[in-house]
Protein backbone atom coordinates (compact mmCIF):
# COMPACT_ATOMS: atom_id res chain seq x y z
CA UNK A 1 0.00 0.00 0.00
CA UNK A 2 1.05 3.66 -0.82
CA UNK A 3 1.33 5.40 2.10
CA UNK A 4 2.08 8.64 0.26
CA UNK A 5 0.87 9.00 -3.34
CA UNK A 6 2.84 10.51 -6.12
CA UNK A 7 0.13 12.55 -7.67
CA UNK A 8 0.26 13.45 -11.18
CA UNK A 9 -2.33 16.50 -11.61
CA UNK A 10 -3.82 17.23 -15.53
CA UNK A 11 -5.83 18.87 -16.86
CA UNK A 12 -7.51 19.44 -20.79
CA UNK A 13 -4.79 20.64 -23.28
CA UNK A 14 -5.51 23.48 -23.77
CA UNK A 15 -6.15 24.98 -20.36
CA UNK A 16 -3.41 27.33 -19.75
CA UNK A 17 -4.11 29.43 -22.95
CA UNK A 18 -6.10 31.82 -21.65
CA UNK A 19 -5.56 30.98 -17.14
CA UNK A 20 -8.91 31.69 -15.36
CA UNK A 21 -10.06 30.43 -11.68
CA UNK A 22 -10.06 26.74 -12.69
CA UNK A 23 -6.44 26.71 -13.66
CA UNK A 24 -5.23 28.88 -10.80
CA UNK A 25 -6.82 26.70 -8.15
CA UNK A 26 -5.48 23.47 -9.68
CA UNK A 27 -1.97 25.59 -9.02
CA UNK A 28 -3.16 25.72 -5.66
CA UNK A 29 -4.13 22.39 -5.16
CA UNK A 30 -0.70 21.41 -6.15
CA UNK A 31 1.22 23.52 -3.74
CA UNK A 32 -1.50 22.74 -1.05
CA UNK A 33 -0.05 19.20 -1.30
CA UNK A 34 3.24 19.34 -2.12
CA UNK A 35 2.81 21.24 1.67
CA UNK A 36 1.12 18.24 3.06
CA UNK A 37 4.57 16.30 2.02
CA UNK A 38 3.42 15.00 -0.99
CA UNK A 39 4.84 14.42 -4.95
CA UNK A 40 1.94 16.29 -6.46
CA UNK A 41 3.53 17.49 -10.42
CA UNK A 42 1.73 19.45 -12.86
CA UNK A 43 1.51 17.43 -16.05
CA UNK A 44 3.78 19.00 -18.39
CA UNK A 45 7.13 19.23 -20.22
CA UNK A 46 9.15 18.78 -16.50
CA UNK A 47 6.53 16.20 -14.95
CA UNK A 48 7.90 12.51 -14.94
CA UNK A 49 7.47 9.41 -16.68
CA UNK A 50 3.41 8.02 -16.46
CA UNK A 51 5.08 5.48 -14.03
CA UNK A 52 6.48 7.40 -11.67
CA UNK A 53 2.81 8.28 -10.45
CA UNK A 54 0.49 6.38 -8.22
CA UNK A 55 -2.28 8.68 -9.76
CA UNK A 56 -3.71 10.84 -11.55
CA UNK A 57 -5.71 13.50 -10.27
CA UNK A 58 -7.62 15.32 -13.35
CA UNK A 59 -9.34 19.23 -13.39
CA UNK A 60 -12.45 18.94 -15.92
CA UNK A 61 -14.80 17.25 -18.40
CA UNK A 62 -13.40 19.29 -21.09
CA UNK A 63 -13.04 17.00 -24.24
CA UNK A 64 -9.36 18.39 -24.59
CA UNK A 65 -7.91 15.99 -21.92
CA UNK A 66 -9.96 12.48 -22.69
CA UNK A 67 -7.17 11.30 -25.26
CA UNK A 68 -4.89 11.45 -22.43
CA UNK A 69 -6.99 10.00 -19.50
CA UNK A 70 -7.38 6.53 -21.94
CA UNK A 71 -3.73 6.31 -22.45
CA UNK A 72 -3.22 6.68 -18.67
CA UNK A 73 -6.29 4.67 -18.00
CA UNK A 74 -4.12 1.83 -20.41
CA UNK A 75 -1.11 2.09 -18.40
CA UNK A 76 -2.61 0.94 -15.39
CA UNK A 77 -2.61 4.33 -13.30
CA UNK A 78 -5.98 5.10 -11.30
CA UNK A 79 -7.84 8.35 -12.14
CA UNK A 80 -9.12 10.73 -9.81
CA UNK A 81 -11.50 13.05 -11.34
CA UNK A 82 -12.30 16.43 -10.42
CA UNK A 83 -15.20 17.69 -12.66
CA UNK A 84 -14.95 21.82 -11.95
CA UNK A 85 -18.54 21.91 -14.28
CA UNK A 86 -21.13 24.08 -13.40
CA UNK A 87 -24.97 24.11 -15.73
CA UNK A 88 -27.82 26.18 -15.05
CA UNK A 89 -29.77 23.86 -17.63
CA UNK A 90 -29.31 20.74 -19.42
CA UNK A 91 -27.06 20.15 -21.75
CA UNK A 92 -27.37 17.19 -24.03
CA UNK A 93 -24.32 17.54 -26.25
CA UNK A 94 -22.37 17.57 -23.29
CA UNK A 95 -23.59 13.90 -21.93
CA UNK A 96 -21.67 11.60 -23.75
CA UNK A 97 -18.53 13.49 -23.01
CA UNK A 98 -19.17 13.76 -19.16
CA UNK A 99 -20.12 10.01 -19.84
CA UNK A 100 -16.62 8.95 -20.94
CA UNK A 101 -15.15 11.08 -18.13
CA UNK A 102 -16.58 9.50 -15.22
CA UNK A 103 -16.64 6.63 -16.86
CA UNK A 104 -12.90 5.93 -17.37
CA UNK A 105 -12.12 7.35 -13.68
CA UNK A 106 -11.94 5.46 -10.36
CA UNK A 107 -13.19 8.29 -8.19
CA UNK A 108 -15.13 11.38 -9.17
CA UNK A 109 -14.30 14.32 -6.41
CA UNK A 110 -17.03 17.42 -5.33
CA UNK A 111 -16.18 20.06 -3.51
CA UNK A 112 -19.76 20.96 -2.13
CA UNK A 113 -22.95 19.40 -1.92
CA UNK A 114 -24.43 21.99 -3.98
CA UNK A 115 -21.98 21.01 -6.81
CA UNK A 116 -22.46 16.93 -6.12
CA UNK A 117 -26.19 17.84 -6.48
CA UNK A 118 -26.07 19.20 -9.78
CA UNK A 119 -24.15 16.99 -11.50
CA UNK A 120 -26.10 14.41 -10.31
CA UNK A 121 -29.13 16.45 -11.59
CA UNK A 122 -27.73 16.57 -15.58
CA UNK A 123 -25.49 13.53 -15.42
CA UNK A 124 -25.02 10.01 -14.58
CA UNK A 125 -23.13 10.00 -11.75
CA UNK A 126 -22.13 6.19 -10.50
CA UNK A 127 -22.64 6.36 -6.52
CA UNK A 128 -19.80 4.19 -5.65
CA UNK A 129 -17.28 6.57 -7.29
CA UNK A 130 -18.38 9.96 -5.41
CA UNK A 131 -15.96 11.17 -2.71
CA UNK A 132 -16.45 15.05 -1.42
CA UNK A 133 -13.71 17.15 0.11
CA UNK A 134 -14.18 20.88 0.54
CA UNK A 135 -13.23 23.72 -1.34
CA UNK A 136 -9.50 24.17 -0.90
CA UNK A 137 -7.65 27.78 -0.35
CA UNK A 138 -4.44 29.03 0.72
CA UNK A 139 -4.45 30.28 4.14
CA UNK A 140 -2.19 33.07 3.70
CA UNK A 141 -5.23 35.23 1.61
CA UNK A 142 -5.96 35.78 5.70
CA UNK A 143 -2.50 37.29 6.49
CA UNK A 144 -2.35 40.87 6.99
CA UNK A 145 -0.51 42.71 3.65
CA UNK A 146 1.15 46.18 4.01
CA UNK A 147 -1.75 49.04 4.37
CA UNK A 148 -2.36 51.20 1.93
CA UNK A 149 -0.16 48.74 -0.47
CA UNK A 150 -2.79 48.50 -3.40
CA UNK A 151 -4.67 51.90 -2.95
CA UNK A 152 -0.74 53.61 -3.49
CA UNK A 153 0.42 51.94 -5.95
CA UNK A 154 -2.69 52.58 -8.30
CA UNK A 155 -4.04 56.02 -6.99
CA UNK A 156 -6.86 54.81 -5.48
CA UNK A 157 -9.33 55.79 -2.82
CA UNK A 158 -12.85 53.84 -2.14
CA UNK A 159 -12.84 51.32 -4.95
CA UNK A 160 -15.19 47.63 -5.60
CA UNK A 161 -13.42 44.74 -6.96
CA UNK A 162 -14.31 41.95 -9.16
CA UNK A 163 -12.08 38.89 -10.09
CA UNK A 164 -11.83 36.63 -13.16
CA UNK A 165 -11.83 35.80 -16.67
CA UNK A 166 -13.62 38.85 -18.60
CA UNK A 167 -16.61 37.34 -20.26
CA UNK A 168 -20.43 37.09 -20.63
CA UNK A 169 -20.80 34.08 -18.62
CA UNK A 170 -18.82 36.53 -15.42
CA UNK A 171 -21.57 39.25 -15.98
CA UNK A 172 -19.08 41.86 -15.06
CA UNK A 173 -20.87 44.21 -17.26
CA UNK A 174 -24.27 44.20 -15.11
CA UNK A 175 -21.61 45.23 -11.87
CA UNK A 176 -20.34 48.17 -14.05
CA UNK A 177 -23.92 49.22 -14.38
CA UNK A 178 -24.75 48.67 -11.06
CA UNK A 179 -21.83 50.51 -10.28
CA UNK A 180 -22.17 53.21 -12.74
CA UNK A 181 -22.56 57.12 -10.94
CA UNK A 182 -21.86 55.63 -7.63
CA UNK A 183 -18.61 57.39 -7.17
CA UNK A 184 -16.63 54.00 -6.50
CA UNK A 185 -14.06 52.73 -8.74
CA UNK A 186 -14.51 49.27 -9.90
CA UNK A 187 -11.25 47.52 -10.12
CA UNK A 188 -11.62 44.16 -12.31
CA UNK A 189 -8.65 42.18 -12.36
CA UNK A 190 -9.10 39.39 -15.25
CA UNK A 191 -7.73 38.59 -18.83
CA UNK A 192 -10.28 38.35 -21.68
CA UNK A 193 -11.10 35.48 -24.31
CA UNK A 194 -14.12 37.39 -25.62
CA UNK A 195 -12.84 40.44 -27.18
CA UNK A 196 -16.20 42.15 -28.41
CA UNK A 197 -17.49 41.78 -24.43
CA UNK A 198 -14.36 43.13 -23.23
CA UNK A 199 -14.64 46.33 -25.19
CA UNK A 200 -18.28 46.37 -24.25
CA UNK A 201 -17.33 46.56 -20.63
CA UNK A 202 -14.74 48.69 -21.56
CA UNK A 203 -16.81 51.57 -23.12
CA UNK A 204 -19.46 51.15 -20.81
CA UNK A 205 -17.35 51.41 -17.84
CA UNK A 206 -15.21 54.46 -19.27
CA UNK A 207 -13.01 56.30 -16.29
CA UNK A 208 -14.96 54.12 -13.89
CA UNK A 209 -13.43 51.51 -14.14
CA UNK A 210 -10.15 50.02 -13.43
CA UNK A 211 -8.77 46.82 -15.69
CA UNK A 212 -5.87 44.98 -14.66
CA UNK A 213 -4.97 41.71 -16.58
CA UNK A 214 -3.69 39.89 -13.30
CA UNK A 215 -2.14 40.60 -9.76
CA UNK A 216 0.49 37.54 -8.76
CA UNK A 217 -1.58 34.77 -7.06
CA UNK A 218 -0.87 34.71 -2.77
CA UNK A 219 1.12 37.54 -3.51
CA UNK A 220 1.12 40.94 -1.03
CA UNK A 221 -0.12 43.28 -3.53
CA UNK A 222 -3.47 40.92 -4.44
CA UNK A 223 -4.21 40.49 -0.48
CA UNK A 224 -3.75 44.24 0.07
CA UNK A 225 -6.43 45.20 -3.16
CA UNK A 226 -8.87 42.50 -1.57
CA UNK A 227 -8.79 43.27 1.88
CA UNK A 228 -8.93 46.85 0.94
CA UNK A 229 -11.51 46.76 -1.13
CA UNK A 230 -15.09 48.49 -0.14
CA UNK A 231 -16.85 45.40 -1.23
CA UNK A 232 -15.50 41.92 -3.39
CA UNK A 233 -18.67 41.69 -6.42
CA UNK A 234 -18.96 38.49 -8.22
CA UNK A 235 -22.28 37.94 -10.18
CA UNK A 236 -21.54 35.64 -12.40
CA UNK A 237 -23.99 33.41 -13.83
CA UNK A 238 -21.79 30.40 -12.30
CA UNK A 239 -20.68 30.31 -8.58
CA UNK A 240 -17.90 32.24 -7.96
CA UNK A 241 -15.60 29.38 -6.58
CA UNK A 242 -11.97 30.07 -5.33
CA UNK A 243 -11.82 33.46 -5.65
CA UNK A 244 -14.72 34.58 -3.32
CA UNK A 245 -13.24 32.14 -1.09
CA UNK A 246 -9.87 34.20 -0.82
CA UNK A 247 -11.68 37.67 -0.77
CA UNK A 248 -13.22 36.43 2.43
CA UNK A 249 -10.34 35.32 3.94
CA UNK A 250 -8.57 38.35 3.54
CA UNK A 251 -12.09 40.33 4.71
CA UNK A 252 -13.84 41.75 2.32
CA UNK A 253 -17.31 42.33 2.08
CA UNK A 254 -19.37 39.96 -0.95
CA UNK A 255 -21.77 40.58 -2.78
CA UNK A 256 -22.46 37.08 -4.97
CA UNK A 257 -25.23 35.79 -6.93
CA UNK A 258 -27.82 33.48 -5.31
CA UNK A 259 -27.17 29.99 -5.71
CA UNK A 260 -26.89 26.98 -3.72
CA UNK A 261 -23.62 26.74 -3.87
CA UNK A 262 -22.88 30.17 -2.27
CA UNK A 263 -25.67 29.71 0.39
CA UNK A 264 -24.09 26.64 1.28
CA UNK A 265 -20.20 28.01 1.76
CA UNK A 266 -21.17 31.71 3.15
CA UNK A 267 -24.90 31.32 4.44
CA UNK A 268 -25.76 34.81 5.79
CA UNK A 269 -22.51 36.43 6.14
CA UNK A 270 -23.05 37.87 2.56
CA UNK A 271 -24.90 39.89 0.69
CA UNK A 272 -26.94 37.91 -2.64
CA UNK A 273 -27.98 39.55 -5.57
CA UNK A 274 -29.78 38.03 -8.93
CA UNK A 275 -27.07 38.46 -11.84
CA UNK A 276 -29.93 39.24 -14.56
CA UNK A 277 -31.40 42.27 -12.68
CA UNK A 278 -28.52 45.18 -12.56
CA UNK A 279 -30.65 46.53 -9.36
CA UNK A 280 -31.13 43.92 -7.62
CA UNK A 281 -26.81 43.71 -8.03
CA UNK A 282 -27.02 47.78 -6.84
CA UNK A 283 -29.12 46.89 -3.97
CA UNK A 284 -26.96 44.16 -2.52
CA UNK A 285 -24.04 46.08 -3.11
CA UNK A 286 -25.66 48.72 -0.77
CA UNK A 287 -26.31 46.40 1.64
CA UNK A 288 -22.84 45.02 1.67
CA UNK A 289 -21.04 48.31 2.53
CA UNK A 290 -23.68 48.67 5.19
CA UNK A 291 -22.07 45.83 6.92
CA UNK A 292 -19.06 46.17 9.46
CA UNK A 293 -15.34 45.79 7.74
CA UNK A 294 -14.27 44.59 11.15
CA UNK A 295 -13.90 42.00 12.89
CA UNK A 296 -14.96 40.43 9.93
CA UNK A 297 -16.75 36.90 10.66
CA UNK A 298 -16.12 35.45 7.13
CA UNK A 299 -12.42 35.41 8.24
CA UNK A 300 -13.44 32.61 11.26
CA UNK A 301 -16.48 31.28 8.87
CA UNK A 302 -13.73 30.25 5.94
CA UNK A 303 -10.88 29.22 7.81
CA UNK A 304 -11.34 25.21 7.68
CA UNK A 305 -10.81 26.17 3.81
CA UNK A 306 -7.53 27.58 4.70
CA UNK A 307 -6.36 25.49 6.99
CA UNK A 308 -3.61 22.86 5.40
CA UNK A 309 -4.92 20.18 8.05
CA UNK A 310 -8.00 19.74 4.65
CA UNK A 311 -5.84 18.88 2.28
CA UNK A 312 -5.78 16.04 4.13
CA UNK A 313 -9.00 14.61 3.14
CA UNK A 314 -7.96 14.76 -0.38
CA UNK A 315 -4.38 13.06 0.17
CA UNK A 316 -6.62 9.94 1.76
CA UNK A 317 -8.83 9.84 -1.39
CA UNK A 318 -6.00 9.74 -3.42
CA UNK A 319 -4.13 7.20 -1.34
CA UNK A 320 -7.37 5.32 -1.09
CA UNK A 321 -7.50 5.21 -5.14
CA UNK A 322 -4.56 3.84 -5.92
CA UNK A 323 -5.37 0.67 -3.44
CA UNK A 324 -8.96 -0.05 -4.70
């Protein structure tokens, strides 16, 4: 038996072309057990052999990545599969894919209920596989960075920040409308796929708003603009994920949209808006900077996420894997 499995983490192909949430996080993961003691490589041109892995622990049903999940499926190595989906509806063409996915891995990994309950809702989703863990983030988004770091640097005085991937699906350009005569800067940090939406945001937002492609992940500078921030807004028309996590461990205020997903990790310590109405967004927002900065009880309400003691219950899946 492994005590201590070399992990092997992949992902679809092409992943890092444009890095959003879902790539940074499996980054995270990574380090998170590499802490815990742990081999845990990022597939790639400096990974090791197939063989020098007691599993394989894979981000996503993307279709980019199944090639490569049979040929380590033929070798022998057990799969650990880590969906990171997310549908408001169902979606058909996507069945047979998901299908395949689950189908060729040993274990199939949630990191809520809310998300376990959804996939189950759209996909088959073979009982004896399921294992859950909990959303994983890096403690030191709750360490104190240098006051006034972020505000300095850019010029800034009461500002709102957003995080993420510029693009319909993030609705950033119902906050800038929300946002829009307010007097608050919006600072969105993100890189774009969808050009025409980025412009769109872009001309919309005007002087308003703030763009920055991306601030260095754990980094000093990105736990001063969060914790600084007047309020962290992410109504996207997805849950937020990671990233809300990490605002509220460094203690901001969130506004997020409604979904079971955020009601199960933040309950009422948030604010909840509707992503399709833009006042709805403006009324939580108002609501959110109504609420004490400090002590913020997000900070105590997130830590188990932080804390390196869960990473943990993902190392005994994984060990667990490669014996069954």
């Amino acid at each position: 038996m492994t005590t201590s499995p070399r992990i092997l983490l992949t992902t679809y192909h092409q992943a890092y072309l444009k890095k959003g949430g879902g790539e940074f996080e499996l980054f995270s993961v990574s380090e998170k057990l590499k802490r815990h003691g742990l081999i845990a490589d990022l597939y790639g041109p400096w990974s090791r052999a197939l063989e020098h892995y007691d599993v394989v622990l894979h981000f996503s049903v993307h279709g980019g990545g199944l090639d490569l999940l049979h040929q380590v499926r033929d070798k022998g190595v057990p799969i650990a599969l880590w969906p990171n989906i997310w549908l408001n509806a169902p979606a058909p063409q996507l069945e047979q894919l998901v299908h395949e996915h689950t189908e060729v891995a040993d274990v199939v990994i949630f990191k809520s209920r809310a998300e376990q309950d959804m996939f189950a809702r759209f996909f088959d989703l073979p009982a004896q596989k399921v294992r859950r863990v909990i959303t994983l983030a890096d403690s030191i988004y709750a360490r104190p960075a240098p006051e006034g770091l972020f505000r300095t640097l850019y010029q800034l005085d009461r500002y709102a920040m957003g995080m993420g991937i510029i693009e319909p699906n993030k609705n950033q350009l119902s906050v800038i409308r929300a946002l829009k005569g307010s007097g608050m800067k919006l600072v969105l940090v993100g890189d774009h796929r969808d050009v025409a939406y980025y412009q769109a945001c872009k001309q919309e937002g005007g002087d308003e708003v703030l763009f920055i492609d991306a601030l260095p992940a754990r980094s000093e500078i990105l736990r001063s603009a969060l914790g600084e921030a007047e309020v962290f807004i992410e109504c996207s028309h997805e849950p937020p994920g990671l990233s809300a996590i990490e605002a509220g461990l460094s203690g901001a205020r969130l506004v997020l949209s409604d979904s079971a997903w955020t009601r199960e990790h933040f309950g009422e310590l948030i604010d909840y808006s509707d992503p399709d109405d833009v006042e709805s967004i403006r009324t939580a927002i108002r609501a959110a900077l109504n609420r004490p900065r400090s002590p913020s009880p997000l900070i105590s309400h997130l830590a188990p996420h932080g804390a390196d003691s869960t990473i943990g219950a993902l190392a005994h899946i994984l060990q667990q894997t490669t014996t069954s």
